[in-house]
C-alpha atoms as a PDB file:
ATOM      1  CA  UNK A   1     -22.128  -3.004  14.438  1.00  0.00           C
ATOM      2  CA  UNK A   2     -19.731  -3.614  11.562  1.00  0.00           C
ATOM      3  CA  UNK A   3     -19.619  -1.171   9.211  1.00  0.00           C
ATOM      4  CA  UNK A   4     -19.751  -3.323   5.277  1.00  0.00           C
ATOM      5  CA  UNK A   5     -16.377  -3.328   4.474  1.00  0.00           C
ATOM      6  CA  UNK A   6     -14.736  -3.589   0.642  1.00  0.00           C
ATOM      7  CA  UNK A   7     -14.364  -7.189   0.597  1.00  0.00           C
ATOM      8  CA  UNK A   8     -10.868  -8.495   1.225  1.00  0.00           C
ATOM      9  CA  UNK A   9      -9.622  -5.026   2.000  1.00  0.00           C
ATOM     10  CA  UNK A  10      -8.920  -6.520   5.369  1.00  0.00           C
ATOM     11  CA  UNK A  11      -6.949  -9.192   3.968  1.00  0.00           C
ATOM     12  CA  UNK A  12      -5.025  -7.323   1.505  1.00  0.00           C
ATOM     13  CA  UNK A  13      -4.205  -4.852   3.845  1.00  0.00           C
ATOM     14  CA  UNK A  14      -2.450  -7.557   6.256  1.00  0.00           C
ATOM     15  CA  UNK A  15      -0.806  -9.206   3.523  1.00  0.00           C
ATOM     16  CA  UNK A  16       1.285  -5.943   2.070  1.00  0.00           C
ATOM     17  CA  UNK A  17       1.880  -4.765   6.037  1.00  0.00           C
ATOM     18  CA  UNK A  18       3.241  -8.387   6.450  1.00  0.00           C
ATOM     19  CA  UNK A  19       5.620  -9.003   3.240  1.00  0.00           C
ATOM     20  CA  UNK A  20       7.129  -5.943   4.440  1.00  0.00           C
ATOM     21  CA  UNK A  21       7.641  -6.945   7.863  1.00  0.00           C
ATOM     22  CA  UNK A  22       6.367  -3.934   9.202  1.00  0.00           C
ATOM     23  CA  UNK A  23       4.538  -4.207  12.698  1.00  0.00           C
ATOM     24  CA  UNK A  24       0.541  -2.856  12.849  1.00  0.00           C
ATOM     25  CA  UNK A  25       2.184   0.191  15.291  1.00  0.00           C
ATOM     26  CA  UNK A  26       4.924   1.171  12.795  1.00  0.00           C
ATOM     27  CA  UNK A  27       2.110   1.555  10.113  1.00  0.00           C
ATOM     28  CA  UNK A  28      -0.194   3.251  12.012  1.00  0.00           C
ATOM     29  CA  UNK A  29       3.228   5.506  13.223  1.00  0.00           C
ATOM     30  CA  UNK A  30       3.717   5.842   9.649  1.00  0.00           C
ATOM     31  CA  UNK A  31      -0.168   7.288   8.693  1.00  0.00           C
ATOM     32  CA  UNK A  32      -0.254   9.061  12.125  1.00  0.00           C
ATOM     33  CA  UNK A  33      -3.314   6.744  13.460  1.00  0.00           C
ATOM     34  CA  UNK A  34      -3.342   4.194  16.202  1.00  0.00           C
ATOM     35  CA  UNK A  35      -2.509   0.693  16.069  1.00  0.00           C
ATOM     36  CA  UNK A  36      -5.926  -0.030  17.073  1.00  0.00           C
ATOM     37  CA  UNK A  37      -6.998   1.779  14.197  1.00  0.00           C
ATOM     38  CA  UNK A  38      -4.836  -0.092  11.457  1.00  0.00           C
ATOM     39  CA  UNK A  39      -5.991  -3.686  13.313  1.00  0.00           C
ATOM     40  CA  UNK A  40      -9.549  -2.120  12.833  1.00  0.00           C
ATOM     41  CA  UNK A  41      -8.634  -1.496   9.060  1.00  0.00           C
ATOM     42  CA  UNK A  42      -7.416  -5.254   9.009  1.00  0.00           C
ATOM     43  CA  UNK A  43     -10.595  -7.211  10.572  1.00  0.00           C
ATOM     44  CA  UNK A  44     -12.731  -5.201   8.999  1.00  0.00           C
ATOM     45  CA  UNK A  45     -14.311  -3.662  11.489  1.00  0.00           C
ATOM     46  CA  UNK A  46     -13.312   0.044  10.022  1.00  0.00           C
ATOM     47  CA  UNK A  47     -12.789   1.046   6.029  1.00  0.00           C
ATOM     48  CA  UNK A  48      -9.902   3.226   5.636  1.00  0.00           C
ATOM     49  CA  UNK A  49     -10.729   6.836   4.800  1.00  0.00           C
ATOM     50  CA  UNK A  50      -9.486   7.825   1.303  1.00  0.00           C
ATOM     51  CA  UNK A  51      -6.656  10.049   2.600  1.00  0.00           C
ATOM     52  CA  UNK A  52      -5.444   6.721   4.661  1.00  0.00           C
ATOM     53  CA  UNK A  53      -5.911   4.154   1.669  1.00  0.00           C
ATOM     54  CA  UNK A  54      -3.329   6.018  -0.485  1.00  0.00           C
ATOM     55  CA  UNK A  55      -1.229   6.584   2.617  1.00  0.00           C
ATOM     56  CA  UNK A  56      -1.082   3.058   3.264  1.00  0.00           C
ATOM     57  CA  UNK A  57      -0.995   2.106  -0.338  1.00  0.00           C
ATOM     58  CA  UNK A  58       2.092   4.232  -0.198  1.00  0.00           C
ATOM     59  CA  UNK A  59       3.206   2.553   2.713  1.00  0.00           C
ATOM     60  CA  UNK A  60       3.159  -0.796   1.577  1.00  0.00           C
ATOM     61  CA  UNK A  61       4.345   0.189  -2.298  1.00  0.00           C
ATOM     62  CA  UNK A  62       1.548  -1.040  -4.166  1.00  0.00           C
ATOM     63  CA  UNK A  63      -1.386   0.428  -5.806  1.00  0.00           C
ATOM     64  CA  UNK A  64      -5.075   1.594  -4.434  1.00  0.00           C
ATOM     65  CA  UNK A  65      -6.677  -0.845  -6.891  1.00  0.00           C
ATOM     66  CA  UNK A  66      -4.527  -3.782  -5.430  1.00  0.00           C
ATOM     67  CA  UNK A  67      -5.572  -2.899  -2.199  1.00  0.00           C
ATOM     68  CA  UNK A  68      -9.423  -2.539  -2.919  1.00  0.00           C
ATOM     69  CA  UNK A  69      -9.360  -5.779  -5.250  1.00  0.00           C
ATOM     70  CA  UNK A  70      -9.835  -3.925  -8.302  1.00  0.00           C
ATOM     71  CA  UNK A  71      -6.039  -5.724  -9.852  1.00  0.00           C
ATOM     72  CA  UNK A  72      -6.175  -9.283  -8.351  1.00  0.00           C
ATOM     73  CA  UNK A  73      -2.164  -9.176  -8.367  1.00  0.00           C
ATOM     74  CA  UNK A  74      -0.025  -6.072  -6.578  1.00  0.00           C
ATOM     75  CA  UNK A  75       1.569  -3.765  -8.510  1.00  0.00           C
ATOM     76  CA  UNK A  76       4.249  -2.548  -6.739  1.00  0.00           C
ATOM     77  CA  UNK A  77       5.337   0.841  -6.443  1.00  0.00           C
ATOM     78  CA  UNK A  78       9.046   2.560  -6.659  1.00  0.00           C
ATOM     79  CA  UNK A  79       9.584   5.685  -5.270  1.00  0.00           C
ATOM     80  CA  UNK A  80      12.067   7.979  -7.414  1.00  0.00           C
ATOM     81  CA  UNK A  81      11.871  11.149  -5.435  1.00  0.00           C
ATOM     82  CA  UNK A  82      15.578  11.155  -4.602  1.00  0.00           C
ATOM     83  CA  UNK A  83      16.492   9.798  -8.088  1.00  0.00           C
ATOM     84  CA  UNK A  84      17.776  13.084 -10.576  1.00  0.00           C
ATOM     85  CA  UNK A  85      16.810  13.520 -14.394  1.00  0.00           C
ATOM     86  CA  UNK A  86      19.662  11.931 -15.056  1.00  0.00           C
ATOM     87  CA  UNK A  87      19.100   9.045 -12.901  1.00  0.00           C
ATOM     88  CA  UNK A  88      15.524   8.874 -13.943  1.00  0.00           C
ATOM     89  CA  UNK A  89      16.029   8.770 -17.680  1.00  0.00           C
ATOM     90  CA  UNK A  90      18.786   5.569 -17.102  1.00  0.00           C
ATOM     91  CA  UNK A  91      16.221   3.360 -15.192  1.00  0.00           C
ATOM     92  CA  UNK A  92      13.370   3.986 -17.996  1.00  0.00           C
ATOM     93  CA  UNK A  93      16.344   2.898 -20.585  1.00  0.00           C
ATOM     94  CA  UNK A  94      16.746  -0.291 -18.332  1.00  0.00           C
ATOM     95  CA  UNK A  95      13.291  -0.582 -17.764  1.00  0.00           C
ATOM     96  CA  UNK A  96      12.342  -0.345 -21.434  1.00  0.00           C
ATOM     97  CA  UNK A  97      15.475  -2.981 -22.356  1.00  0.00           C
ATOM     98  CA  UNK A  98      14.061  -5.896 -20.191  1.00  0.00           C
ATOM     99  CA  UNK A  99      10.944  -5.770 -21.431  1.00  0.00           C
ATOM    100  CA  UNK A 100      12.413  -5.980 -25.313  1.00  0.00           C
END
């Protein structure tokens, strides 16, 4: 039986994995799950647990909502972790002068 999946999860799940050229075992490597599991995730044959949405959603930089089709276009992520206050304060002054 398939279980009733969030429509175009599937889909949207592929599509990220794919634009980042990253294989269905380095994702699943990545989440520690299976490959079968993330191909599972991608037909639509399994839903993602929560834990393993945001994990992915992490993965792939874009957001939970993209992913379960609440924001019809991806909004991409940028990790800062290994950016310092310093650092952090000059890309919000960028940021903030493009969209001036």
């Amino acid at each position: 039986m398939v279980i009733d999946m969030i429509h175009g999860l599937g889909d949207r799940l592929h599509e990220q994995r794919t634009k980042l050229r990253i294989s269905q075992k380095e994702a699943a490597a990545a989440i520690s799950v299976s490959p079968s599991i993330i191909s599972n995730y991608e037909a639509g044959e399994r839903t993602p647990s929560v834990e393993n949405l945001m994990a992915l959603a992490n993965l792939y930089h874009c957001t939970t909502d993209y992913l379960l089709g609440l924001d019809k276009t991806p909004v991409h992520t940028l990790d800062t972790s290994m950016l310092n206050n310093t650092q952090l304060q000059f890309l919000q002054q960028f940021l903030s002068s493009l969209q001036e």
